[in-house]
Protein backbone atom coordinates (compact mmCIF):
# COMPACT_ATOMS: atom_id res chain seq x y z
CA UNK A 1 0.00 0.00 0.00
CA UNK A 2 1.22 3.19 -0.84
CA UNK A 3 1.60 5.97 1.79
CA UNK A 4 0.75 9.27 1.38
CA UNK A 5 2.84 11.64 1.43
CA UNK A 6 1.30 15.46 1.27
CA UNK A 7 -2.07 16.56 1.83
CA UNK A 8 -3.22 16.05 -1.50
CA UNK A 9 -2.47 12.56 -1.32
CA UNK A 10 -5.05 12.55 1.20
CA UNK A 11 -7.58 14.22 -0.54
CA UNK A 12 -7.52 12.48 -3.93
CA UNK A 13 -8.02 9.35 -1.57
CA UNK A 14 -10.83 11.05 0.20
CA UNK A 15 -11.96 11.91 -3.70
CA UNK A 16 -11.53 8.24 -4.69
CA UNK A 17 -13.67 7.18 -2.33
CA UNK A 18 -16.44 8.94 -3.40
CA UNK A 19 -18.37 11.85 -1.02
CA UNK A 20 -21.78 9.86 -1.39
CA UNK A 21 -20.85 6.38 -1.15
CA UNK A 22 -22.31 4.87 1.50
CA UNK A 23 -21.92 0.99 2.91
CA UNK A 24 -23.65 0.84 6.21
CA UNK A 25 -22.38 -0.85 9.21
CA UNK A 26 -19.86 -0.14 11.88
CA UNK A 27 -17.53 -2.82 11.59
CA UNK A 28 -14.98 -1.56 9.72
CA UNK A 29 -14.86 1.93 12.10
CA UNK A 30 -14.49 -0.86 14.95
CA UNK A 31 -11.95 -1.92 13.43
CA UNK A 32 -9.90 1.28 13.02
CA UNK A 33 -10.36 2.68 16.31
CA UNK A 34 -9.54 -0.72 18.13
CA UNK A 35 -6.27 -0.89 15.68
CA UNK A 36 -5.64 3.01 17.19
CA UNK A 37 -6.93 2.00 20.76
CA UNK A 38 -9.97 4.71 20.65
CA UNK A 39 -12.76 2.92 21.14
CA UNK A 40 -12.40 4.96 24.26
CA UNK A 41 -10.76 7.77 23.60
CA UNK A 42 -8.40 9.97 26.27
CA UNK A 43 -11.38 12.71 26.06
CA UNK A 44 -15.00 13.34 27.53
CA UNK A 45 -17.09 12.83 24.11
CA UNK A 46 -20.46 14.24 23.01
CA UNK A 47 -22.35 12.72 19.86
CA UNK A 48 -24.92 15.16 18.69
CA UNK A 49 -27.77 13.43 16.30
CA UNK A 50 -31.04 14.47 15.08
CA UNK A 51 -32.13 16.19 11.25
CA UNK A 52 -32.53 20.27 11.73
CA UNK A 53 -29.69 21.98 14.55
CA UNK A 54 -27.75 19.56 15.06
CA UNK A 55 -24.51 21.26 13.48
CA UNK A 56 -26.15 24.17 15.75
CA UNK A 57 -25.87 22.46 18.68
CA UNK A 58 -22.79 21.21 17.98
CA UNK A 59 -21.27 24.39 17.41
CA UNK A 60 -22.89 26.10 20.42
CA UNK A 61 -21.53 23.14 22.61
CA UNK A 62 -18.16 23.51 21.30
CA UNK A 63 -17.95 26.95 22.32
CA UNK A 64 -19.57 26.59 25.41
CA UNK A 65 -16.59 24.16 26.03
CA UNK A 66 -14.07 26.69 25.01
CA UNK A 67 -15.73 29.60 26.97
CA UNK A 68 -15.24 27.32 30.28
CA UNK A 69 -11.20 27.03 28.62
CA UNK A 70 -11.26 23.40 28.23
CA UNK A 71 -9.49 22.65 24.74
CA UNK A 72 -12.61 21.52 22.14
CA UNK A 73 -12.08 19.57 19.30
CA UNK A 74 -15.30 20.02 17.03
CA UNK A 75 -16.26 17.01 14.03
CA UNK A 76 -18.93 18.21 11.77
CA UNK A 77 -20.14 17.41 8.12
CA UNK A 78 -20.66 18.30 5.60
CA UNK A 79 -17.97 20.68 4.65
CA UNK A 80 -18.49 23.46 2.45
CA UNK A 81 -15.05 24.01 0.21
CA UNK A 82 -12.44 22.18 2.03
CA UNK A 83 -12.93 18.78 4.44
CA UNK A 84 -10.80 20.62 6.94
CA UNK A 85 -14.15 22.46 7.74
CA UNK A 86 -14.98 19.38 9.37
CA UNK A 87 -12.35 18.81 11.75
CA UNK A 88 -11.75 22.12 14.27
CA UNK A 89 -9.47 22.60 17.70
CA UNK A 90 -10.49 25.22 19.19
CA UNK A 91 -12.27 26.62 16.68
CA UNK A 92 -9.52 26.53 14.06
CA UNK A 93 -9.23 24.05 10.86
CA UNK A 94 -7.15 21.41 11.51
CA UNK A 95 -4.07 22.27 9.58
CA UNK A 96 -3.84 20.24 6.57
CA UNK A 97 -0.22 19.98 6.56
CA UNK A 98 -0.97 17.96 9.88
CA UNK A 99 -2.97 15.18 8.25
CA UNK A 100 -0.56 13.02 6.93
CA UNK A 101 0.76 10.78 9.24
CA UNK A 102 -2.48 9.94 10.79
CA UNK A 103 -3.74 9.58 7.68
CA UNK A 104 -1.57 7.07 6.82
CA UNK A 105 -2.13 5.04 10.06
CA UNK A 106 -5.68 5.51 9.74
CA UNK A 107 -5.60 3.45 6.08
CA UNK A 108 -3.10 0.87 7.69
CA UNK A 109 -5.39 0.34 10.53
CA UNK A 110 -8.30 -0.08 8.25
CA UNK A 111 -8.01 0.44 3.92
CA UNK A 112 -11.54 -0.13 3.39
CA UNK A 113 -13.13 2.72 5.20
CA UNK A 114 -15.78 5.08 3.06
CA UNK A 115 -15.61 8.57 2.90
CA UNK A 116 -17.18 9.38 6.10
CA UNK A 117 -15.64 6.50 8.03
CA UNK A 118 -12.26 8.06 7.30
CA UNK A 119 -12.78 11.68 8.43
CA UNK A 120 -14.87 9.99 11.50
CA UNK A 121 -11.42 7.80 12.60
CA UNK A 122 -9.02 10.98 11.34
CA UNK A 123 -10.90 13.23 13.63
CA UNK A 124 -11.13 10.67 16.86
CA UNK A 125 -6.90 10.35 16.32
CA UNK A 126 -6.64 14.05 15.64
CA UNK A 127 -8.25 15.28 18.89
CA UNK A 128 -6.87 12.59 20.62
CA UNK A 129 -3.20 13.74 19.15
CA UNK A 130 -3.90 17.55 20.17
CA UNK A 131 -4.63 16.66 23.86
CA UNK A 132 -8.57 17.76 23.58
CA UNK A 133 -10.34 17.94 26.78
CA UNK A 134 -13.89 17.49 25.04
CA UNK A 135 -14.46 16.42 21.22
CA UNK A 136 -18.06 17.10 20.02
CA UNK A 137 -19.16 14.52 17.25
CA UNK A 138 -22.10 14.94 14.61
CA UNK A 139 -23.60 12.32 12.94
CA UNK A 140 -23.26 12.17 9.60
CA UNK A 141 -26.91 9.98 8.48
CA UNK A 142 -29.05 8.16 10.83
CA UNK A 143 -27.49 6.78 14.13
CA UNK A 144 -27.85 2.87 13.90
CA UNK A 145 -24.78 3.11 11.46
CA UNK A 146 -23.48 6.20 11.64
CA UNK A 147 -19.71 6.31 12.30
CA UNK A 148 -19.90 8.50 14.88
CA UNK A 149 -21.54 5.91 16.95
CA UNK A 150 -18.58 3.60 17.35
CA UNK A 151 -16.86 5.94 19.62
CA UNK A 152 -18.17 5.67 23.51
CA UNK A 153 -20.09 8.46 23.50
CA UNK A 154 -20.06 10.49 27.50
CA UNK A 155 -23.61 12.33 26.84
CA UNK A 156 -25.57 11.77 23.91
CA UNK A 157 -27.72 15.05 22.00
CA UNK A 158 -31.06 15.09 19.83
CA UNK A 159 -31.66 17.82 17.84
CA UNK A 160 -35.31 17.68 16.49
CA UNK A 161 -35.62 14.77 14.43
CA UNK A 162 -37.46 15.04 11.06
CA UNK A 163 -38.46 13.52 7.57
CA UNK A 164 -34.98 13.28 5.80
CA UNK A 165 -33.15 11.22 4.02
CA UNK A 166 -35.92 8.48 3.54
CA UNK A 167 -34.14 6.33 0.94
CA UNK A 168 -32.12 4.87 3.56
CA UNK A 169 -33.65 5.87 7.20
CA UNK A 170 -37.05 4.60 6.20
CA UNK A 171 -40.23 6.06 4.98
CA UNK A 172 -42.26 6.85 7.75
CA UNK A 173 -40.71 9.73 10.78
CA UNK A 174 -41.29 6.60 13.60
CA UNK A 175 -38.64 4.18 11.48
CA UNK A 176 -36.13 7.66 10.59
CA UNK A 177 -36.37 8.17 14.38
CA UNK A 178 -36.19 4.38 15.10
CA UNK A 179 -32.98 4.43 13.29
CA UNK A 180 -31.28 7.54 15.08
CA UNK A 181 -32.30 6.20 18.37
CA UNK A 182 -30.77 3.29 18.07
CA UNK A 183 -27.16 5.26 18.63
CA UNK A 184 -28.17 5.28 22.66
CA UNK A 185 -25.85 2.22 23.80
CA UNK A 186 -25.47 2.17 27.18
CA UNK A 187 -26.64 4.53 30.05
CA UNK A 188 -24.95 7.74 29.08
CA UNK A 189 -27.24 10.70 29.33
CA UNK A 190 -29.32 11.29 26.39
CA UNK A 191 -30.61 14.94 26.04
CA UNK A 192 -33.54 16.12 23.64
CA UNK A 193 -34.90 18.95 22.51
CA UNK A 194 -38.48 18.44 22.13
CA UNK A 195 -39.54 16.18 19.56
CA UNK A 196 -42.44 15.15 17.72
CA UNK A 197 -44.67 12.42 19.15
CA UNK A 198 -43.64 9.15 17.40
CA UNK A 199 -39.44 10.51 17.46
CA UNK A 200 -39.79 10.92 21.66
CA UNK A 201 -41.70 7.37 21.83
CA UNK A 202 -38.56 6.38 20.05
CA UNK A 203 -35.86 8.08 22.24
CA UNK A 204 -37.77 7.24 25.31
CA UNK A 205 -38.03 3.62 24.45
CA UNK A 206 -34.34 3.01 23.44
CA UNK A 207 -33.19 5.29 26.49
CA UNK A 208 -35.21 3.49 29.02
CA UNK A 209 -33.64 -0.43 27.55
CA UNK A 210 -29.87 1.32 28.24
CA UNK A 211 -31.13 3.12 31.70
CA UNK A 212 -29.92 5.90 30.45
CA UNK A 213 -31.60 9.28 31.95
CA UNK A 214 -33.44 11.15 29.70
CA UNK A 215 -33.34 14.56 29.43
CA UNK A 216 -35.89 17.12 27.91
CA UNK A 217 -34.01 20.47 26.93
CA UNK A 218 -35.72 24.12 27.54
CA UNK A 219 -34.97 26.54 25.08
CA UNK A 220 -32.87 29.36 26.61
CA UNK A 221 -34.58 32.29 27.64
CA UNK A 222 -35.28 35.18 24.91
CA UNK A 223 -32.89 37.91 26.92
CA UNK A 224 -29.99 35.23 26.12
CA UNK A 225 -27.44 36.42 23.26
CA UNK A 226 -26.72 34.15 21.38
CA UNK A 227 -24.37 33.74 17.98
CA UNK A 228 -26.26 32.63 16.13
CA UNK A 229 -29.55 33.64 14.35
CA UNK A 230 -33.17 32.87 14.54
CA UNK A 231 -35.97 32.10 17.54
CA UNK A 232 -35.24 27.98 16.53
CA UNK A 233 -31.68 28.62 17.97
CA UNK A 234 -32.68 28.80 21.39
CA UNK A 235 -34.26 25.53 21.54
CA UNK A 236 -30.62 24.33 20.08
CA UNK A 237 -28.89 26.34 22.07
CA UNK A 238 -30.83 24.73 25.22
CA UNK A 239 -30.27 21.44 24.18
CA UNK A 240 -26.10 22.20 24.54
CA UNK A 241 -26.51 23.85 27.64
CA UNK A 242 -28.46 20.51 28.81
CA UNK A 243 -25.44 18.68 27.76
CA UNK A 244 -22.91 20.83 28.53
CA UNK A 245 -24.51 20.51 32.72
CA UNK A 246 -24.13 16.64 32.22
CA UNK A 247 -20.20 16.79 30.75
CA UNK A 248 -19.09 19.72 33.06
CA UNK A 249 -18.56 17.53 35.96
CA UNK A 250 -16.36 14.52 33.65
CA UNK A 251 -14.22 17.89 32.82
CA UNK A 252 -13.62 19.24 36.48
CA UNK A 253 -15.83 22.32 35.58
CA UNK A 254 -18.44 23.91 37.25
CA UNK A 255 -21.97 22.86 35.49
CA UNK A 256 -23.50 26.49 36.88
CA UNK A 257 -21.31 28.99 35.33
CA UNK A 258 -23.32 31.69 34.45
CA UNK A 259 -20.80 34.22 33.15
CA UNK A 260 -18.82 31.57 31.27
CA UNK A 261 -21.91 29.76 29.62
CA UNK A 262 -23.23 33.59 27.94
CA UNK A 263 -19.92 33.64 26.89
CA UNK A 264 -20.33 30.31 25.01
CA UNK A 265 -23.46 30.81 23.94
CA UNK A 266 -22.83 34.33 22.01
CA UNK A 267 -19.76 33.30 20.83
CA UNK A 268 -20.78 30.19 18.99
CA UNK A 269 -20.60 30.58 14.87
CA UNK A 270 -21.71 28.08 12.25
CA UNK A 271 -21.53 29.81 8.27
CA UNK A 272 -25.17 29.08 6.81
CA UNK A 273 -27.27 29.55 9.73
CA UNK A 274 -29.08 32.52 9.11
CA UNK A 275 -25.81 33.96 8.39
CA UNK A 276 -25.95 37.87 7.41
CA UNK A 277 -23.69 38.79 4.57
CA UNK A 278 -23.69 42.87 3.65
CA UNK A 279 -23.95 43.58 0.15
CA UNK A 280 -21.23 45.03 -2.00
CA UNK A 281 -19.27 44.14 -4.88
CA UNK A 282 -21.45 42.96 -6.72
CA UNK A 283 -23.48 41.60 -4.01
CA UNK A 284 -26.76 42.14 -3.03
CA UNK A 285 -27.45 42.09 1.01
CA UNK A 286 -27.87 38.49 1.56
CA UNK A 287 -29.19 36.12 4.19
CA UNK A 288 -27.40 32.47 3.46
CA UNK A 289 -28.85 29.14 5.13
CA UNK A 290 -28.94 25.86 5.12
CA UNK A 291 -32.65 24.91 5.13
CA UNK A 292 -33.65 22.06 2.66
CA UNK A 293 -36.51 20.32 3.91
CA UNK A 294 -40.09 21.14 5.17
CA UNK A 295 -38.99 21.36 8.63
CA UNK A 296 -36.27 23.79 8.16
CA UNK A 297 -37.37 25.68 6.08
CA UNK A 298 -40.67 26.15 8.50
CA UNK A 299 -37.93 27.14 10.72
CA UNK A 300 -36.21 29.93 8.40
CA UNK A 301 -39.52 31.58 7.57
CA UNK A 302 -40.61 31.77 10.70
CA UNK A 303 -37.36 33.55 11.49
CA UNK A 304 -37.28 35.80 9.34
CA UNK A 305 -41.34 36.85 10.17
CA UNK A 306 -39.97 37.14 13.78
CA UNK A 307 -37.05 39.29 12.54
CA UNK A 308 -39.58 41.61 10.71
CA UNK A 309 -37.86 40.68 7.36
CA UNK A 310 -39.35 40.70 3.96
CA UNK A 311 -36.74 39.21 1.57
CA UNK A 312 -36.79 40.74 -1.94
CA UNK A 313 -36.05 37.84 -3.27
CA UNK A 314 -34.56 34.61 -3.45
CA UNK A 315 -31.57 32.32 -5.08
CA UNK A 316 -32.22 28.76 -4.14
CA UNK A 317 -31.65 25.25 -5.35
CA UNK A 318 -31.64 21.71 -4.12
CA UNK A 319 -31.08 18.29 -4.49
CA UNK A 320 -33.46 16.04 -6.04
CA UNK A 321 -33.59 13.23 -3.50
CA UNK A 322 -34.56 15.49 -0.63
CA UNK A 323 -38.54 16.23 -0.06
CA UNK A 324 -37.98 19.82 -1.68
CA UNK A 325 -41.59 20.36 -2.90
CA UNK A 326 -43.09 20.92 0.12
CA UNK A 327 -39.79 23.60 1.50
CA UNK A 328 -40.29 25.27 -2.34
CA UNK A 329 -44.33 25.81 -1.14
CA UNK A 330 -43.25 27.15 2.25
CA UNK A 331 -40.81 29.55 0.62
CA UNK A 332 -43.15 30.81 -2.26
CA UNK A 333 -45.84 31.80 0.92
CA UNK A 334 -42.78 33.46 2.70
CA UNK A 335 -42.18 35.28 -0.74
CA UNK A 336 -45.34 36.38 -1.82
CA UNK A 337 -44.65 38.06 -5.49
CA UNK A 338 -41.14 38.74 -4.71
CA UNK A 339 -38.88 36.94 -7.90
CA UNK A 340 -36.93 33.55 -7.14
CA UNK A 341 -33.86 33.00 -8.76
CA UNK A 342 -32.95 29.08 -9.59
CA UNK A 343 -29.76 27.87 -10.76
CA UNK A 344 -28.71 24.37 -11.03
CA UNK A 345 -26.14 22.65 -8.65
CA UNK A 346 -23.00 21.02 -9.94
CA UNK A 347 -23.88 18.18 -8.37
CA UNK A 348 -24.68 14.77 -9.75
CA UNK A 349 -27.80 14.95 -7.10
CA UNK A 350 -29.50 17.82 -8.47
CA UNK A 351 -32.90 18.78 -8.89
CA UNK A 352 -32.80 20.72 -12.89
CA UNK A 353 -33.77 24.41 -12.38
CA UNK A 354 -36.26 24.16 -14.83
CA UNK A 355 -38.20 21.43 -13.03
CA UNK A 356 -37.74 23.57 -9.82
CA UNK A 357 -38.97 26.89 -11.16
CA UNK A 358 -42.06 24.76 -12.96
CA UNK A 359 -43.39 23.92 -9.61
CA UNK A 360 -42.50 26.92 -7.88
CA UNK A 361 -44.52 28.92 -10.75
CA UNK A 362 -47.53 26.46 -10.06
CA UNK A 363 -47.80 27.08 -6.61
CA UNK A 364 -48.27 30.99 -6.68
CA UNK A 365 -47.51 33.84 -9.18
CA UNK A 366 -45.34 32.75 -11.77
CA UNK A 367 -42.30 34.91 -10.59
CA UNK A 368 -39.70 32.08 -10.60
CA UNK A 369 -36.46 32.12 -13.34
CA UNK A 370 -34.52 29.02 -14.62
CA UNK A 371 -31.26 29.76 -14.97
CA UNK A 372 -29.23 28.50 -17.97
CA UNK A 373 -26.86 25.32 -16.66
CA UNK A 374 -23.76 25.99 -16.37
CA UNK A 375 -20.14 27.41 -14.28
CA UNK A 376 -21.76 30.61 -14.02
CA UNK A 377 -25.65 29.61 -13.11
CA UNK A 378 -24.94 30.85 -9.29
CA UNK A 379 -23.44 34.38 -10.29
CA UNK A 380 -25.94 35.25 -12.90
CA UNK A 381 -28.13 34.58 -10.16
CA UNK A 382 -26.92 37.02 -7.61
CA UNK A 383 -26.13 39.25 -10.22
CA UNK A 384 -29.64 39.39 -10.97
CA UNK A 385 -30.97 39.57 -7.45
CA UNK A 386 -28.20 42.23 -6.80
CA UNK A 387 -30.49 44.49 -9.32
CA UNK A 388 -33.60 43.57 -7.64
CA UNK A 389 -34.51 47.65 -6.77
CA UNK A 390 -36.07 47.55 -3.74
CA UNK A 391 -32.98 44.94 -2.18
CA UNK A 392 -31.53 46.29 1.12
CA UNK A 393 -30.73 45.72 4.95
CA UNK A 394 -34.75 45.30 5.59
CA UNK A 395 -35.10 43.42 2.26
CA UNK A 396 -32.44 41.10 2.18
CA UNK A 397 -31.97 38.37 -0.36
CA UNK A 398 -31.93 34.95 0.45
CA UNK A 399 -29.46 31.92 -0.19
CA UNK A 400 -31.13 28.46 0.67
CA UNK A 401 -32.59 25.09 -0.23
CA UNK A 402 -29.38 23.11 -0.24
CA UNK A 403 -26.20 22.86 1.85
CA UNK A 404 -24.43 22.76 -1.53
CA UNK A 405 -25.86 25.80 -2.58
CA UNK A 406 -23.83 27.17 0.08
CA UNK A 407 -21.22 25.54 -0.70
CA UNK A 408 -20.66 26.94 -4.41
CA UNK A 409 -21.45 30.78 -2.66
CA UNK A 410 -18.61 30.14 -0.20
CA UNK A 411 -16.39 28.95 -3.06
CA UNK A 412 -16.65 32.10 -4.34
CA UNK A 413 -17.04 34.21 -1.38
CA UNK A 414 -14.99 31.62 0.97
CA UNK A 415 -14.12 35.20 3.77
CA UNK A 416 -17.66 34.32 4.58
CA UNK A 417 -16.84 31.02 5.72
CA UNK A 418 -14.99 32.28 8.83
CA UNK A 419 -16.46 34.77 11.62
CA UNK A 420 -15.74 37.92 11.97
CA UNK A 421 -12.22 38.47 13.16
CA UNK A 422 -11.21 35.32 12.77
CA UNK A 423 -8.25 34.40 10.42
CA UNK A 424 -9.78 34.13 6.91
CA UNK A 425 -9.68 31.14 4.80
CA UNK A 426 -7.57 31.05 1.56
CA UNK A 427 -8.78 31.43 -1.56
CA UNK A 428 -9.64 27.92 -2.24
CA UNK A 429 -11.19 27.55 1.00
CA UNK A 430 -8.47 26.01 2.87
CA UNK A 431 -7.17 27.28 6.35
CA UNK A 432 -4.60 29.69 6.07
CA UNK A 433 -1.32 27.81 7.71
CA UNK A 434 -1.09 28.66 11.65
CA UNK A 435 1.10 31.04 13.41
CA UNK A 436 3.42 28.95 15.73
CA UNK A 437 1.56 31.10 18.22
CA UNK A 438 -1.68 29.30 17.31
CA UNK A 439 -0.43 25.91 16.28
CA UNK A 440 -2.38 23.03 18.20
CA UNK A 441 0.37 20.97 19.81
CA UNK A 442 0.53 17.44 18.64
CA UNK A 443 1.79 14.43 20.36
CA UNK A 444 2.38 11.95 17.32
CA UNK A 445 3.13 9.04 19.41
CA UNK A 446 0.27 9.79 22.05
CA UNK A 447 -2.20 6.98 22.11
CA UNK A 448 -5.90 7.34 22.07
CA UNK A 449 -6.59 5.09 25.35
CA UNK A 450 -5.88 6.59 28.73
């Protein structure tokens, strides 16, 4: 087998795996982290599941971890522009100069990992290399066979759990939330947010055959700041404060903190979350987030009526295997007359703009544009929205229907992919190299077992 030796070794391997091929099962990420010794890793570990807010929580866990100065290594997916996205200490890319060498033992301890699997095992020996005190792990799809759900997980995390991805979860929201339930393995805390009926039978049934306490979050209170956007985020950011009061005592921290959890809580940042992005050149004002299914997007319009927004229009796109019909009806409402913009993703998933703006223009006044396929579908778009006349602070523009939507605006715009302040990414969206200031120290011949 041949080793790799740079970065981009790495990532044509990651490439040659394929970012959507999927074999289910946990065997072979047993495998790996028992080769690495990390089934139980030297850190306190969170696994945060669910369908909408779960990279929220995440995020807002992270940094409530990092506001009480324990060091946080953060595993999220997917990425936007560059898979270091989805490994973070401290808030900070993991340098991809550092990947190598794990990488390598990662493929020695187990060649036949997927896509995910890989970044899963990179990120467990990563954090466990840079001496984290907590690592926060989302799942990728489901939580039967997700790869996050081979590590022993200290405190387990349900966002609200949703119809998504029913080609493989199931058809029906009791067998999706049947399948994400089953990552509760043993009595570690499980925290919720609230949940529809049939997803908290599911949680309550698998909880209670583990004894594991359950734990119903409260959204924090409306006077909290928090970083990010939108009424939805306080039920997220409740459900990380929940977990964060079960982990604080594993990390020799004080679970009632007051001072340091605001801290955490405004200082949390996730790009595509109601994410506010000034306009200028060439720009329109834009609002950019992630919502693709009925759920979210239920979410993102009823942020933006609590906001007082009117957007004056909108780009968006989607894939064609997500339930994007009934999101497209919800966003139409939230439009009224105001012109939709539809370009086509460069994505072998993709819903065709023309079949998008078809049903858009059946479901209210026929204001919705097709744009020609093609490198340049995304900025004709904006372009176009950027002349919309009555486009400003009040009347933003919005960016959503698809995470890879996103992902094409941040390869153009990738400054936007970093939050304010923070070091900016480079051009192609990597992480700029560290200062030796900033540089997480590595131990390459620490183990992952205590």
């Amino acid at each position: 087998m041949r080793h790799f030796s740079s970065a981009a070794d790495v990532l044509r391997h990651l490439d040659g795996l394929g970012l959507f091929h999927m074999d289910l099962g946990l065997e072979r990420v047993h495998r790996a982290l028992a080769a690495l010794h990390c089934i139980r890793p030297p850190f306190v570990t969170a696994q945060v599941l669910g369908t909408n807010g779960k990279g929220s929580t995440a995020a807002f866990l992270a940094s409530l971890g990092m506001a009480h100065g324990c060091r946080v290594g953060l595993y999220t997916s997917p990425h936007f522009v560059h898979p270091a996205e989805r490994i973070r200490i401290d808030g900070r890319p993991w340098p991809e100069e550092d990947w190598v060498a794990p990488a390598n033992e990662v493929r020695e301890a187990a060649p036949d990992l997927t896509y995910f699997e890989f970044l899963t095992v990179l990120a467990i020996l990563a954090f466990a290399r840079a001496g984290v005190d907590l690592a926060v792990l989302e799942a990728g799809l489901g939580g039967r066979c997700d790869a996050t759900t081979a590590v022993v997980a200290d405190a387990l995390c349900y966002a609200p759990i949703a119809m998504d991805h029913k080609a493989v979860l199931g058809s029906t929201l009791a067998a999706i939330a049947t399948d994400k339930a089953a990552a509760v393995r043993d009595p570690a805390p499980v925290c919720t947010a609230r949940q529809f009926p049939d997803a908290a039978r599911a949680l309550a049934k698998a909880a209670a055959a583990h004894s594991a306490p359950l734990l119903e979050a409260r959204p924090v209170d409306k006077s909290a700041t928090l970083g990010l956007a939108g009424p939805h985020q306080r039920a997220n950011a409740g459900l990380a404060l929940t977990a964060w009061q079960q982990l604080a005592p594993l990390l020799g921290k004080t679970p009632d903190d007051v001072a340091a959890q605001a801290r955490g809580l405004a200082a949390a940042f996730l790009p595509g979350r109601l994410q506010s992005v000034p306009g200028g050149n060439g720009l329109p004002p834009l609002l950019l987030d992630g919502a693709h299914n009925p759920h979210g997007m239920a979410a993102l319009t009823a942020a933006l009526r609590d906001a007082g927004l009117r957007p004056a229009g909108a780009v968006f796109s989607c894939l064609g295997d997500k339930d994007w019909r009934p999101a497209l009806h919800l966003l139409k409402d939230c439009l009224g007359g105001a012109p939709l913009f539809i370009p086509t993703l460069h994505n072998e998933r993709a819903a065709p703009a023309a079949l998008i703006a078809a049903e858009a223009n059946r479901c209210g006044p026929a204001t919705a544009h097709a744009l020609p396929e093609g490198p340049e579908a995304l900025s004709q778009a904006l372009a176009r929205a950027a002349a919309l006349p009555d486009a400003g602070p009040r009347r933003p523009v919005l960016l959503a229907g698809s995470l890879y939507l996103l992902a094409e605006f941040y390869a153009l715009h990738p400054q936007w992919l970093t939050p304010p302040g923070a070091s900016p990414l480079q051009n192609d969206g990597r992480p700029a190299p560290a200062s030796p200031a900033d540089a997480a120290p590595t131990d390459p011949a620490r183990p992952c077992h205590v």
